[in-house]
Structures are given as structure tokens and as C-alpha cells.
Protein backbone atom coordinates (compact mmCIF):
# COMPACT_ATOMS: atom_id res chain seq x y z
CA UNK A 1 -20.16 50.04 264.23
CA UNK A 2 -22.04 46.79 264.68
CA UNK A 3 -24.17 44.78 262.11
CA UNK A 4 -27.22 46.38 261.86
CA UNK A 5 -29.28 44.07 260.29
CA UNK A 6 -29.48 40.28 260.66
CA UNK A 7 -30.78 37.95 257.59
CA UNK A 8 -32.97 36.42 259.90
CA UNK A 9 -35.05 39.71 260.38
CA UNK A 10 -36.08 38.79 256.63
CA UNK A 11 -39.73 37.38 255.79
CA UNK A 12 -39.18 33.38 256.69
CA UNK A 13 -42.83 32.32 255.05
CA UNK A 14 -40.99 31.43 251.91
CA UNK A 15 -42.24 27.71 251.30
CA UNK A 16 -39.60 24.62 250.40
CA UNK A 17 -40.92 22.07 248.66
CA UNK A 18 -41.80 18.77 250.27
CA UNK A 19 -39.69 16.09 250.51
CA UNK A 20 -41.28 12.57 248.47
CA UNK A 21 -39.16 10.09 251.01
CA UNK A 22 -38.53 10.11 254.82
CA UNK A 23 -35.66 8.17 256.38
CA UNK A 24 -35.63 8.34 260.00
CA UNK A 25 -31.61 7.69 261.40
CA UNK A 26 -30.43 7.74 265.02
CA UNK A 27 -27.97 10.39 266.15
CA UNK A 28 -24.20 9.63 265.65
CA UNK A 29 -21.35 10.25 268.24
CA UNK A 30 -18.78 12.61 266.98
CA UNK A 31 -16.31 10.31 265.56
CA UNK A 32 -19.46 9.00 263.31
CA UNK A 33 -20.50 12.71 261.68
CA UNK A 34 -18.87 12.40 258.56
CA UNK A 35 -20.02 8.70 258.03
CA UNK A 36 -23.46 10.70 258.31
CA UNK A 37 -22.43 13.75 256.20
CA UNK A 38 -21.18 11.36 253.19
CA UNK A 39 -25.22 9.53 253.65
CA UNK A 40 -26.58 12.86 253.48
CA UNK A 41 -25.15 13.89 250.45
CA UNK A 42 -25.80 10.77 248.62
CA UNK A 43 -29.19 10.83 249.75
CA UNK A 44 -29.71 14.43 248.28
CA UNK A 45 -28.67 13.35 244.64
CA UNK A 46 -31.06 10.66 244.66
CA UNK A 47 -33.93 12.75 245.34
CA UNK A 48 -33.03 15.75 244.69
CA UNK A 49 -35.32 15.79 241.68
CA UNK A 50 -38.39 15.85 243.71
CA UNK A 51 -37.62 17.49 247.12
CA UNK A 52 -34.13 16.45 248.34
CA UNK A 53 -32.68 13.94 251.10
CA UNK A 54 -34.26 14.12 254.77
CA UNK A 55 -31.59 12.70 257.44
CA UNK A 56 -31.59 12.81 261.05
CA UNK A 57 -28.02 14.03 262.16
CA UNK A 58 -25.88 15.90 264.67
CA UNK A 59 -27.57 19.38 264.62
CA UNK A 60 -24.71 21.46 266.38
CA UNK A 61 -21.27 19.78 264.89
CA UNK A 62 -19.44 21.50 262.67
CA UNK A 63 -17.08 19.29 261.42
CA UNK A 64 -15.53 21.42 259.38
CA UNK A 65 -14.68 24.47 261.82
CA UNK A 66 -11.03 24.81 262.36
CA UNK A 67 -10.89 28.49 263.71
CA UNK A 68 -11.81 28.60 267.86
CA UNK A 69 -14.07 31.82 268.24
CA UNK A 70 -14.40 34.11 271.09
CA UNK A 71 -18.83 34.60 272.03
CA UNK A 72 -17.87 37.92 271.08
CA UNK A 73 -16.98 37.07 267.57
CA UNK A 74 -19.37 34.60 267.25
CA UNK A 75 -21.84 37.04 267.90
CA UNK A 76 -21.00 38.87 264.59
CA UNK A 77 -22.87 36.09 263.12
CA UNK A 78 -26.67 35.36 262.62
CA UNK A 79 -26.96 31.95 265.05
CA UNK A 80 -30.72 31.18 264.02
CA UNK A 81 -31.44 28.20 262.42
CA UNK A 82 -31.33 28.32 258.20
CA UNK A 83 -32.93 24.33 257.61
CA UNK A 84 -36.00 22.79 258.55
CA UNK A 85 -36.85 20.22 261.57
CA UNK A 86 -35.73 16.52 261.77
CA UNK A 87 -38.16 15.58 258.89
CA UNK A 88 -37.37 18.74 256.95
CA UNK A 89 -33.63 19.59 257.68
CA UNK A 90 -32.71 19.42 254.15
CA UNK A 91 -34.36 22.52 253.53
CA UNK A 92 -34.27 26.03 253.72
CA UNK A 93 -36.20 27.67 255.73
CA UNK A 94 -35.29 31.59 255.40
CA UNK A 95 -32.94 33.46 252.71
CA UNK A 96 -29.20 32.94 254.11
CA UNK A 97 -26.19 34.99 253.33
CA UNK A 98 -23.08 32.92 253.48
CA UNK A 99 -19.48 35.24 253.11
CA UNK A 100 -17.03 33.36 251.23
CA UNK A 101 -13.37 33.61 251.30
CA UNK A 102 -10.09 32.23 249.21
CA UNK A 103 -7.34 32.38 251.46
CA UNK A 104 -3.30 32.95 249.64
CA UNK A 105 -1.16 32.34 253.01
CA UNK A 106 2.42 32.55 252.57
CA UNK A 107 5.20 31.56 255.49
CA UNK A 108 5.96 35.50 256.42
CA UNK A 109 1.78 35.45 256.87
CA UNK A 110 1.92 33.31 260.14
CA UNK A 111 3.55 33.24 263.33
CA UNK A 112 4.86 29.41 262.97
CA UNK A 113 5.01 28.19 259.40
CA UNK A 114 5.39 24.63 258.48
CA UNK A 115 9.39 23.79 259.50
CA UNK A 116 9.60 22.51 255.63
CA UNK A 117 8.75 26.13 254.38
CA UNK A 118 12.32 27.69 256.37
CA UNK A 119 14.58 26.49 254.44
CA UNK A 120 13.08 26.85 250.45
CA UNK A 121 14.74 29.64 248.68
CA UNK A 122 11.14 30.40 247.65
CA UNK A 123 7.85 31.29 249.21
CA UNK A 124 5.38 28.38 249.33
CA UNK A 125 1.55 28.26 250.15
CA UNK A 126 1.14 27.09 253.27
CA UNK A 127 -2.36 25.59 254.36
CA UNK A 128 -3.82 28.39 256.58
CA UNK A 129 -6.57 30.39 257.15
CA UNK A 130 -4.59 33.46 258.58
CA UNK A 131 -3.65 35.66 255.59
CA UNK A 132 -5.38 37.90 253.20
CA UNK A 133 -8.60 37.03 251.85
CA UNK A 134 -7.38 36.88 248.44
CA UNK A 135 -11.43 35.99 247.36
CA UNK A 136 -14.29 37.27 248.84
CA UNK A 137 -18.02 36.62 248.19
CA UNK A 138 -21.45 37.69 249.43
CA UNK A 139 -23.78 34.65 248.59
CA UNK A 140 -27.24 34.79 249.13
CA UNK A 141 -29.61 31.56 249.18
CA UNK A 142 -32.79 33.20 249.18
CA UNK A 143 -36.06 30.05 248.86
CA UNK A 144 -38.52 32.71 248.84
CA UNK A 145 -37.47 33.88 245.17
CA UNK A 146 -35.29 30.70 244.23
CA UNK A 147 -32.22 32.55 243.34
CA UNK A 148 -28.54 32.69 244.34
CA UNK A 149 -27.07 35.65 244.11
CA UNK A 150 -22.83 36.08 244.47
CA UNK A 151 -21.75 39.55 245.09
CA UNK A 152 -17.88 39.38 244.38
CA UNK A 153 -16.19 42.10 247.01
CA UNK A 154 -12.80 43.16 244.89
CA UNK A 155 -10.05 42.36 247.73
CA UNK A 156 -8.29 45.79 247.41
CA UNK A 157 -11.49 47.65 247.87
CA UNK A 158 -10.32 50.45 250.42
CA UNK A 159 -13.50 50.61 253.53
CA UNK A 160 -13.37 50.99 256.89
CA UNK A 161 -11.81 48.23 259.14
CA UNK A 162 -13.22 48.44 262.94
CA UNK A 163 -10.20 49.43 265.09
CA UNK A 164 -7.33 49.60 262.33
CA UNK A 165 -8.86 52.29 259.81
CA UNK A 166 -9.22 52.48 256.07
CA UNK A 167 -7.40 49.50 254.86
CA UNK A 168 -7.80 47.27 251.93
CA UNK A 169 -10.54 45.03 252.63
CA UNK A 170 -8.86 41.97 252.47
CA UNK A 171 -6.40 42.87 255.47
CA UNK A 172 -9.44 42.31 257.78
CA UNK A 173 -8.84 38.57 257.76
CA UNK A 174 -5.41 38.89 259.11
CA UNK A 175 -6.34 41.67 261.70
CA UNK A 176 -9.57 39.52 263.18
CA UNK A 177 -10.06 36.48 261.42
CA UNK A 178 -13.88 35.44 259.92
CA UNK A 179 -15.90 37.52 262.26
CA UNK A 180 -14.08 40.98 261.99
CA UNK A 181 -14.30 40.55 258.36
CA UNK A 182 -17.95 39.67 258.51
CA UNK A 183 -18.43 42.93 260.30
CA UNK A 184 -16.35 44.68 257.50
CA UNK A 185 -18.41 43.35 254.82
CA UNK A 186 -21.76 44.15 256.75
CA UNK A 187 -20.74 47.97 257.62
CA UNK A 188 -19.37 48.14 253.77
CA UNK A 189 -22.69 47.04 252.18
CA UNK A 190 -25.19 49.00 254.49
CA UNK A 191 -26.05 46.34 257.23
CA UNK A 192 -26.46 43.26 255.54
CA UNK A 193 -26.43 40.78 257.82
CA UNK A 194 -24.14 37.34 257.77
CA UNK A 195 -25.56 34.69 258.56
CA UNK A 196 -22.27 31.94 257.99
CA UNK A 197 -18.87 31.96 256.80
CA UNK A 198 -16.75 29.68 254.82
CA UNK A 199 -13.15 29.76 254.40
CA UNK A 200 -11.12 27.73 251.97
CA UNK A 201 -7.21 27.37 251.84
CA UNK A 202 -6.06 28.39 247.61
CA UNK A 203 -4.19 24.35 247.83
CA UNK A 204 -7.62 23.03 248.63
CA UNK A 205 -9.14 24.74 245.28
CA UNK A 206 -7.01 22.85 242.94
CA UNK A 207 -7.48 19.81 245.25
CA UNK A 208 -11.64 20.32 244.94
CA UNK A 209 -11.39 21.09 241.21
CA UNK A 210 -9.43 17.81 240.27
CA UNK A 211 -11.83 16.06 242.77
CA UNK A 212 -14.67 17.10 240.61
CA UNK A 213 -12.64 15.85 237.33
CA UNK A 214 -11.50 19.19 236.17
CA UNK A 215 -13.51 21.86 234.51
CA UNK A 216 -14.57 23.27 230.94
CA UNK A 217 -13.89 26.57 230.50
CA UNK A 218 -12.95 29.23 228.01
CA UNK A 219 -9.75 30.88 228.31
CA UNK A 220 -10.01 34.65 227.19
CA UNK A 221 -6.50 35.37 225.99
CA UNK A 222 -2.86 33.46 225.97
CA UNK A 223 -1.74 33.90 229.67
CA UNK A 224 1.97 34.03 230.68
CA UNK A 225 3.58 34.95 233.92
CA UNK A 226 6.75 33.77 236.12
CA UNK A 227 7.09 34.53 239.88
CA UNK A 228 10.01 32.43 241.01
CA UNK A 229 9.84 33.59 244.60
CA UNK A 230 6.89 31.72 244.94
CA UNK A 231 6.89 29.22 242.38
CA UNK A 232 4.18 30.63 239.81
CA UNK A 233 4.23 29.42 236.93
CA UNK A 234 1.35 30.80 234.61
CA UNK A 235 0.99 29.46 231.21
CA UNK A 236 -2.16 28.62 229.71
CA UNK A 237 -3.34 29.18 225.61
CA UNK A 238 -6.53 30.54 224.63
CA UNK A 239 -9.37 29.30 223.58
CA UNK A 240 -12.36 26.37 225.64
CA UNK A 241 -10.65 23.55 227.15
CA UNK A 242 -10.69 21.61 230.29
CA UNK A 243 -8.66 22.51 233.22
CA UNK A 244 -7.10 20.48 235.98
CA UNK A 245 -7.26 22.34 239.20
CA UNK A 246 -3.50 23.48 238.74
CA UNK A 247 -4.36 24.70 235.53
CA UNK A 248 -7.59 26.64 237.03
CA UNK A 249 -5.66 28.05 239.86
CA UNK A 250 -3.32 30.04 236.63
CA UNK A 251 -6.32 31.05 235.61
CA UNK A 252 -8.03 32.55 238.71
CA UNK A 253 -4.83 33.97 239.91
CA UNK A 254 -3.50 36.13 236.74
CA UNK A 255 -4.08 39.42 236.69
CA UNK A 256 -1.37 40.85 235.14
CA UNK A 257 -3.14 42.97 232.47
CA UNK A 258 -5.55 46.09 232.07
CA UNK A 259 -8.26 45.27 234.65
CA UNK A 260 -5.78 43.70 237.39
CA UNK A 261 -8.01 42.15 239.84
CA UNK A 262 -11.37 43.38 238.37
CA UNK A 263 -10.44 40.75 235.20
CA UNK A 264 -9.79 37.92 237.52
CA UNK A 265 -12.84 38.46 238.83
CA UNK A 266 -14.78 38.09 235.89
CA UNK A 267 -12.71 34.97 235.34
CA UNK A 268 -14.09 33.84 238.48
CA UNK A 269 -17.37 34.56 237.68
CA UNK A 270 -16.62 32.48 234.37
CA UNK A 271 -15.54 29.78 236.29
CA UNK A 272 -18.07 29.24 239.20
CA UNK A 273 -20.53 29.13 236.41
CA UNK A 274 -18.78 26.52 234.55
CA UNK A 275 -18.63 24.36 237.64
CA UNK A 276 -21.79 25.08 238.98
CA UNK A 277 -23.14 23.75 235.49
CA UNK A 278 -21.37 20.53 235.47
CA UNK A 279 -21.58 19.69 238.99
CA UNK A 280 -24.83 20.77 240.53
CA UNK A 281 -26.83 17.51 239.53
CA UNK A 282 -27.71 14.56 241.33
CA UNK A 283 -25.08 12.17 240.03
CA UNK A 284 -22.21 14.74 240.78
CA UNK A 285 -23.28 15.69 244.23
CA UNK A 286 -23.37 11.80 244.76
CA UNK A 287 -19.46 12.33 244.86
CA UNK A 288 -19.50 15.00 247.25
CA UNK A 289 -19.05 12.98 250.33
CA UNK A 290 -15.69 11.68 248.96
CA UNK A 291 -15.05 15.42 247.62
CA UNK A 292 -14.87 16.82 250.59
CA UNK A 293 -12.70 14.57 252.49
CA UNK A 294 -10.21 15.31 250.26
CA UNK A 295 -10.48 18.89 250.65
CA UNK A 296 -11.51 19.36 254.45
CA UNK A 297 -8.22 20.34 256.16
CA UNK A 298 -8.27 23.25 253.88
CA UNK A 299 -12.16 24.54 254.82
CA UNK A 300 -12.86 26.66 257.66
CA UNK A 301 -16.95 26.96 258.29
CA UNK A 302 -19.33 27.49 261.22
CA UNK A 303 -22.21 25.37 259.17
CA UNK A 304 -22.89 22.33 260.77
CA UNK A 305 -23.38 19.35 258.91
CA UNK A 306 -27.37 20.17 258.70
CA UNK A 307 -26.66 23.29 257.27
CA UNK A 308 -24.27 21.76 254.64
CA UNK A 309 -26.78 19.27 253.30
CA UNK A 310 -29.61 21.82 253.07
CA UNK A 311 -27.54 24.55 251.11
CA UNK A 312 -26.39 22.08 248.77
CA UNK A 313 -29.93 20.66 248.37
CA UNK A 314 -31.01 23.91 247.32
CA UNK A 315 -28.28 24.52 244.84
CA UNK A 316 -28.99 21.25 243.08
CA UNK A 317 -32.67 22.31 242.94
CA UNK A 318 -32.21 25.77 241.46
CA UNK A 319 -32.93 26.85 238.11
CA UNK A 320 -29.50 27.76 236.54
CA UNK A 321 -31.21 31.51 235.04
CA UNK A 322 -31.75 31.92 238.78
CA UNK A 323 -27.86 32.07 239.75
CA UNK A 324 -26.61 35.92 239.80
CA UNK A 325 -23.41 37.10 239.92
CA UNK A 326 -22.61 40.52 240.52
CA UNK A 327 -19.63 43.05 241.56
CA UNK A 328 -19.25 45.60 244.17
CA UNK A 329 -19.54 48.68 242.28
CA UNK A 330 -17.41 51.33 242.00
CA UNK A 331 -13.72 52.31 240.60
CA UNK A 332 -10.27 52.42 240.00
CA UNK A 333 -8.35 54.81 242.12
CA UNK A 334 -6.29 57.11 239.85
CA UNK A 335 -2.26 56.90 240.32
CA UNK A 336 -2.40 60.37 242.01
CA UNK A 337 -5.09 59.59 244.82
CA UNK A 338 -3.54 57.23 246.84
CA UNK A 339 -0.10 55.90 247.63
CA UNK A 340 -1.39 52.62 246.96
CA UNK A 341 -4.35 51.62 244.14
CA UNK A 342 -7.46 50.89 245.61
CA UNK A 343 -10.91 49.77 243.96
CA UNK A 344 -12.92 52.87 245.54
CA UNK A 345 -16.77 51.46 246.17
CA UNK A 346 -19.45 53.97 244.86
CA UNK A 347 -22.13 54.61 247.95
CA UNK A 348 -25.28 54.72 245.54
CA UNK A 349 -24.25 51.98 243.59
CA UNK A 350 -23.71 49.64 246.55
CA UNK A 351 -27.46 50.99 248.08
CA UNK A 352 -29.43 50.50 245.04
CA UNK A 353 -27.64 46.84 244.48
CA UNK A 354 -28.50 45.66 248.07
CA UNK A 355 -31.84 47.25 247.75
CA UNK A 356 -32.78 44.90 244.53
CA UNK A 357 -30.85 41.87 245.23
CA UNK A 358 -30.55 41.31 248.98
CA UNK A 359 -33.85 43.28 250.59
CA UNK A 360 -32.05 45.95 251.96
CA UNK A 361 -34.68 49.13 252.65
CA UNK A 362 -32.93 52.60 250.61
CA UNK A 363 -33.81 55.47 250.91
CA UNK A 364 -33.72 55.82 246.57
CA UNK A 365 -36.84 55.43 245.01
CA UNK A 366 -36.01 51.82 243.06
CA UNK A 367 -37.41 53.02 239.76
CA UNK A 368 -37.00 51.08 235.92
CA UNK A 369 -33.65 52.68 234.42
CA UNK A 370 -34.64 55.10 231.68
CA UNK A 371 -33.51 53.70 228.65
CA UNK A 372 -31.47 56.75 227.29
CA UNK A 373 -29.48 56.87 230.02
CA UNK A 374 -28.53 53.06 229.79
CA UNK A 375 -24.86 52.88 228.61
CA UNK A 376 -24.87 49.50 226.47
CA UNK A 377 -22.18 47.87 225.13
CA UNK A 378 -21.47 45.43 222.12
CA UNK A 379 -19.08 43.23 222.35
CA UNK A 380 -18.80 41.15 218.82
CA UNK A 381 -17.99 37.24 219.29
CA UNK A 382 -18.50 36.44 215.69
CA UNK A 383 -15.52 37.42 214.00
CA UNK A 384 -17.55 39.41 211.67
CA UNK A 385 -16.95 43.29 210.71
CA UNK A 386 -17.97 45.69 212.71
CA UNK A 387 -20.58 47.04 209.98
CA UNK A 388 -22.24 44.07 210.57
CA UNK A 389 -23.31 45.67 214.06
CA UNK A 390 -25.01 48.71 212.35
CA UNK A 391 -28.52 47.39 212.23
CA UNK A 392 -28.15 46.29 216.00
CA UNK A 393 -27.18 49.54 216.60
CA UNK A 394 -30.10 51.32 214.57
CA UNK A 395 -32.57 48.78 216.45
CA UNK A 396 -31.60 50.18 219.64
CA UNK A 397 -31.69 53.35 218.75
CA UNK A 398 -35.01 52.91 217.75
CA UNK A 399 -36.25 51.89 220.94
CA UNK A 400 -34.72 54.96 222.81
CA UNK A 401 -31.19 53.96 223.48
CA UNK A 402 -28.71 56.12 222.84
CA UNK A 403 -25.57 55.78 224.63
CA UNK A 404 -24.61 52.78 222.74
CA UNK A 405 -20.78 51.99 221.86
CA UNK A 406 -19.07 48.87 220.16
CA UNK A 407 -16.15 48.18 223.04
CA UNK A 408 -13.67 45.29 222.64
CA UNK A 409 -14.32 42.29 220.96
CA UNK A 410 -15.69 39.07 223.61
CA UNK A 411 -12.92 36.25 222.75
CA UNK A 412 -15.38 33.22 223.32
CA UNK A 413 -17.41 32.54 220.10
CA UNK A 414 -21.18 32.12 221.63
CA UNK A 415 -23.79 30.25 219.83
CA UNK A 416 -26.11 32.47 221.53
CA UNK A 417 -26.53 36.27 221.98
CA UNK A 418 -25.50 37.25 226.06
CA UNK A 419 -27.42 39.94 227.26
CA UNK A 420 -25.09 40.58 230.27
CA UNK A 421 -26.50 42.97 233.12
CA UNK A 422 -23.61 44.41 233.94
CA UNK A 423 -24.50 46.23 237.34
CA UNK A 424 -27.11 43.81 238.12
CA UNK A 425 -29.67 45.37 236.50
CA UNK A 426 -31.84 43.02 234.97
CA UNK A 427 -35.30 43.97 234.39
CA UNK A 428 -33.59 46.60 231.87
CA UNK A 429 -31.33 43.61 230.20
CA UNK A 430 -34.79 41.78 230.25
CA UNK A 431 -36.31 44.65 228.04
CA UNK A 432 -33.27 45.03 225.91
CA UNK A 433 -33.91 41.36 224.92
CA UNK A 434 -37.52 41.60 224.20
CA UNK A 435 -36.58 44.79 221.67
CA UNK A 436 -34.26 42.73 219.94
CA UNK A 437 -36.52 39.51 220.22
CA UNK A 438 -32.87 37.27 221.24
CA UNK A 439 -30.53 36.59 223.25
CA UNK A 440 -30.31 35.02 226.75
CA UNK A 441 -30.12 37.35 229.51
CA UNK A 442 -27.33 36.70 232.32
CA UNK A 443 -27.19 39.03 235.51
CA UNK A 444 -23.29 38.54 236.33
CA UNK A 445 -20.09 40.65 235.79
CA UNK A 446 -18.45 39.59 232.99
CA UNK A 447 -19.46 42.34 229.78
CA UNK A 448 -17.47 45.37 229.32
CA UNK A 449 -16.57 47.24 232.39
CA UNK A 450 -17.96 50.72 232.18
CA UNK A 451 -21.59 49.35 230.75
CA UNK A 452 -24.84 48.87 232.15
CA UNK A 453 -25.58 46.35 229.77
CA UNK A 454 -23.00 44.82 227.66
CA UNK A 455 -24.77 42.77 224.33
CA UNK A 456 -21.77 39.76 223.49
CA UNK A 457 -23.15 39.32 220.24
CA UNK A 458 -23.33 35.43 219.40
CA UNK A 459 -24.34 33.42 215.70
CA UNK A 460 -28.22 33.79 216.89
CA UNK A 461 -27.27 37.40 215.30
CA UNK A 462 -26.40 36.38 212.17
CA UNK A 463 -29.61 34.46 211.60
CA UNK A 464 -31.67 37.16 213.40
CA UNK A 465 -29.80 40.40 211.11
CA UNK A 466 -31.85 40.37 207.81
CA UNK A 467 -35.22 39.98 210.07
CA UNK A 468 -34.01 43.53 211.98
CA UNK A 469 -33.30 45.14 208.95
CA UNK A 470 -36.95 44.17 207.23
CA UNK A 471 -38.42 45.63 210.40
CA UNK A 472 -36.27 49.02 210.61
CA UNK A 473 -36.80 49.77 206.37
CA UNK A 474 -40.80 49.96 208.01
């Protein structure tokens, strides 16, 4: 099965903004692109405000390719231009949808590992791009609407792999590299087309982390764990704190509790917003020339330089209520299904997701989610007893809702109320938070699992309580 549908088939009338300086530069030999690259960038946080940088580089290089691909395989990608001409390369020019994945390579996972790895009486990451895809991401840059949306693909979800059956998605890496997986990902989610890929080596996420100065970030629960065959060592305290890029990597890689990998996803999620709120700004992207060097012999990307600058250009530029992050849907397989546990994707789910978020055409109807059917969870984050909640409760029930349920406590105390579209559902979260007049509405994955809409209730409900009750005693 082939990729039915490219990206690039999408409406490209969307309009960028225009860019309030013009620096003309010569072309650079090879040797010279990064000198370029690192002007680029810095020329993007100082204008970024108003339209972004305009540069005049290499249009074909990718600097940062490492993988050699057959025509054939690089034919499972879109090969249309994304950015504007010389004047107006900075910016986007159609929606793009860039799959992202976080390689964990071990020794046994190539066919000549590192001659210091042979000896160790343990199993070391080794800088490669030829092992399981231990992250993957669907992200869409989309200037027509202004949004970025990441769909997070659950590495043991069990799909199709061209010529080697129903596997776990992530084996498609090691059976065919970026472009085999790009056609797994397009057959899985109904065509969608991929436009670029980006792979990046798990020792060059602590490297880009600590090259960024760390991150603030709340950890859910005290995390412990001990692998001593390959020297993981997990042991982080709850509670909001910032994290070297060691310290982050124990943090995206436990999942030794109740969700497994679903619950280090959501701790991705966590994460990728916490960094994308400290660092997308003009003074941080400044640094991103120096950034990368430290972390490009563990990034594997067909984007050219070109593509780089306008991608980041539009990140700095978009509104932060504009950045979505969602999750495959679907399920846990029971113990009994399989001989091995798979997260089994659900068909209509998956169609009505692509359908709202990345233009796919489905054959559903997309109509406004009935609000008694709406499974909505509360999750409390203010310490308070749960009779506190009743008014909430009675609000909602009020309104229509009725398959309402208080699940388990959200660790992080919030200042404000998040209104957390679980499945991606947002207009409904929207209305939710015009019943209870607060709240701030976030389309990610990180409320209660089995919810539409999962309410973490923050101190804005304290204040907002006696004004709910007034209105219900009406």
C-alpha cells in the first residue's frame, strides 16, 4: 500500500506574513552552510516579532542528513517545496507534516557497534539511527490556521508493516529505516501524507536539553528504577523543578507503572510544552545556531537548511493556545489477546482525529459531540475534599452532562482550571468552559485516560465555587 495522499495536495493560499527587513547574501559552498545556518537563526530571533529573518542560502543541502536513501525511498516523501522564494524563504508556504522520531540504539541493535561498547559488562547507547523508534510524532505546521498540532504514535501500537506483517510500530525503523516508517505511519492514519522526517539519537536529547539550560517541569510522582544491564539509573522526587537533560531523559524514559508507555507519553507531552514555552522566543532561538552544533551528529533529517529556518520561524511566531498535542487513539490489549501487549488503534477514532486536525476527507459526518454522551473527568489539584467538587458536578449536570466521574487526583497544584480535551476534541472542551465561565482550555493528552474531557481543577475554583452555587440555588 502506498501513501495515498501527499500534504502538498492541501490548499497552499494560506498567507505568511511579510517580512519588515530584507538581507540579500550570496550562496555559500558546502563547507560554509552552517556558517549560514547559525546567521539564519540569529536573524530569525531578531525579527521574529514582526515577520521573521529572510536569508539567501543553499536551497538543496541538508546538512543534517546522515542516512543515504534509495529514489525509491525518497519517494515515500512529499519533495515539494514547504518555504517561500529567496526574499520569502523564511516562511511557510503550505501546511507541512514533519514525522518525528527518538531513537534508543543499543550494541545488539547494529551490525558494527562502537569497538568501546564489546567489552562493557553492560549495554550502552550507542549514537545511531538504526534501532527502534522509541518516540514517534506526527507534527503538523499548518500557516493557514496557525496551529501545530503533535500526534504522539504509542511505539508498541500493533499496524501493518509493508513486507514484514503486523508488528509493533516501532520495529519499522529497524526493518526500513525513515521512509518505510513514513509509509507505516501514512497507511496507519488513513493516507496522511509526510512531507519530512527527523530523527534524533536519545544521547543527543540530554545533550539539546542542557544546551538549552535545562528545563522546568513538574514531576508527577517519586520515580525509582535500576536497570544495571544498561546503566539506568532512575531517581527523581516529585514535585516542579528544573531538570538537566540527564535528569529529563529519567523522566521521559520511566514507565514502570499503570499506564506503561501511555504515561510516558503524557510526560512527553508535559515536557515539549515546558520547553516549547521557555525556548520559542527570539532571545532563545538566538542560541540555536550554537545548539545545534552540539547536537548534530545525533540528528538525522531530509530538511535542508531553508526548511530549518522557516519551521522554526513559524514556531517562534505561533500563539502558544495554538500548539495541540494529541494521542493515537485506541487501547490496551488485554493479557489474553496477544502473546505480547500491544496499544490496539481504534479505526473511528483515528478517522474522525485526522478528519479535524490534519484535513483528512471521512466518510463520518464531523458533527458537535452531544453533551450527554461526553465522558468528563475531574481531576482535583487543590488538595481540597472531594465534596468540594459537588457544585462542579451539579453545574454540569445542569447543562446536560451526565457521564461525569471524579478519577484520580492531578499531582501538580494549578493556579488555573485545565480544561484538557482529551481526544482532541476541542470545540466541546471550549463549551465546557463557557458553562463553567473558567478555566483555560488545552487540546493535548495529558487528563485522565478513559475521558473525553478531563477538568484538572486549579485555585480559579475555589474563588469561582460560591458564584456556582448562587447560580444553581436559582
Amino acid at each position: 500500500m502506498t501513501i495515498q495522499r501527499s500534504s502538498a495536495e492541501e490548499n497552499h493560499s494560506g498567507k505568511a506574513s511579510k517580512s519588515s527587513k530584507k538581507i540579500s547574501l550570496s550562496r555559500n559552498s558546502k563547507s560554509g552552510r552552517w556558517l549560514w545556518f547559525w546567521v539564519g537563526m540569529s536573524g530569525i530571533a531578531m525579527v521574529s516579532a514582526t515577520a521573521g529573518a529572510l536569508l539567501a542560502v543553499s536551497l538543496t543541502s541538508t546538512p543534517l542528513q546522515q542516512a543515504q536513501l534509495s529514489p525509491q525511498e525518497e519517494a515515500a516523501f512529499d519533495g515539494d517545496r514547504i518555504s517561500g522564494g529567496v526574499l520569502r524563504f523564511s516562511e511557510l508556504t503550505r501546511p507541512v507534516n514533519l514525522l518525528v522520531m527518538g531513537m534508543s540504539v543499543l550494541p545488539p541493535d547494529v551490525q558494527n557497534p562502537p569497538e568501546e561498547t564489546k567489552n562493557l559488562r553492560y549495554l550502552p547507547q550507542v549514537n545511531s539511527f538504526d534501532g527502534l523508534a522509541d518516540v514517534m510524532l506526527l507534527v503538523k505546521f499548518d500557516p493557514e490556521t496557525k496551529k501545530i498540532v503533535m500526534l504522539s504514535v504509542p511505539r508498541d501500537t500493533r499496524t501493518e508493516i509493508e513486507g514484514y506483517g503486523v508488528r509493533k510500530i516501532n520495529a519499522a525503523n529497524v526493518e526500513g529505516g525513515p521512509a518505510l516508517t513514513a509509509r507505516t505511519v501514512s497507511n496507519l492514519l488513513g493516507g496522511a501524507g509526510i512531507d519530512r522526517y527527523v530523527r534524533i539519537n536519545v544521547l543527543g536529547v540530554a545533550k539539546l536539553i542542557d544546551a538549552l539550560g535545562g528545563v522546568t517541569v513538574y514531576v508527577p510522582k517519586d520515580m525509582k528504577y535500576q536497570d544495571d544491564s544498561q546503566h539506568l539509573y532512575i531517581n527523581l522526587k516529585a514535585g516542579k523543578q528544573h531538570l538537566s537533560g540527564d535528569q529529563t531523559l529519567q523522566l521521559l524514559r520511566f514507565r514502570h507503572d499503570e499506564l506503561g508507555d501511555i504515561g510516558r507519553i503524557q510526560r512527553q507531552q508535559m515536557v515539549m510544552r515546558a520547553l516549547m514555552d521557555q525556548t520559542l522566543n527570539p532571545a532563545t532561538v538566538a542560541q540555536f545556531p550554537k545548539v545545534l552544533e552540539v547536537v548534530k551528529d545525533h540528528i538525522d533529517t531530509n530538511l535542508t537548511v531553508e526548511e530549518l529556518v522557516a519551521l522554526m520561524g513559524f514556531g517562534v511566531r505561533t500563539n502558544r493556545s495554538n500548539m495541540q498535542m494529541l494521542m493515537l487513539p485506541g487501547r490496551f490489549s488485554e493479557k489474553s489477546e496477544f502473546d505480547a501487549s500491544y496499544w490496539l488503534p481504534n479505526k473511528d477514532g483515528i478517522a474522525k482525529l485526522m478528519a479535524q486536525h490534519f484535513g483528512l476527507e471521512s466518510e463520518q459526518e464531523q458533527q458537535m459531540a452531544d453533551p450527554g454522551s461526553l465522558r468528563v473527568a475531574i481531576q482535583d489539584s487543590t488538595g481540597g475534599d472531594r465534596s468540594n467538587l459537588r457544585p462542579l458536578i451539579r453545574a454540569l449536570e445542569k447543562s446536560g452532562y451526565r457521564n461525569i466521574y471524579v478519577a484520580k487526583a492531578w499531582g501538580e497544584p494549578l493556579e488555573v482550571t485545565h480544561i484538557v480535551a482529551q481526544q482532541g476534541d476541542g470545540e466541546s472542551a471550549e463549551l465546557i468552559r463557557d458553562t463553567l465561565g473558567f478555566g483555560e482550555v488545552r487540546v493535548e493528552s495529558t487528563g485522565n485516560l478513559g475521558s473525553d474531557i478531563s477538568i484538572q481543577v486549579g485555585q480559579d475554583w475555589l474563588q469561582q465555587k460560591s458564584i456556582l452555587e448562587d447560580l444553581l440555588r436559582e
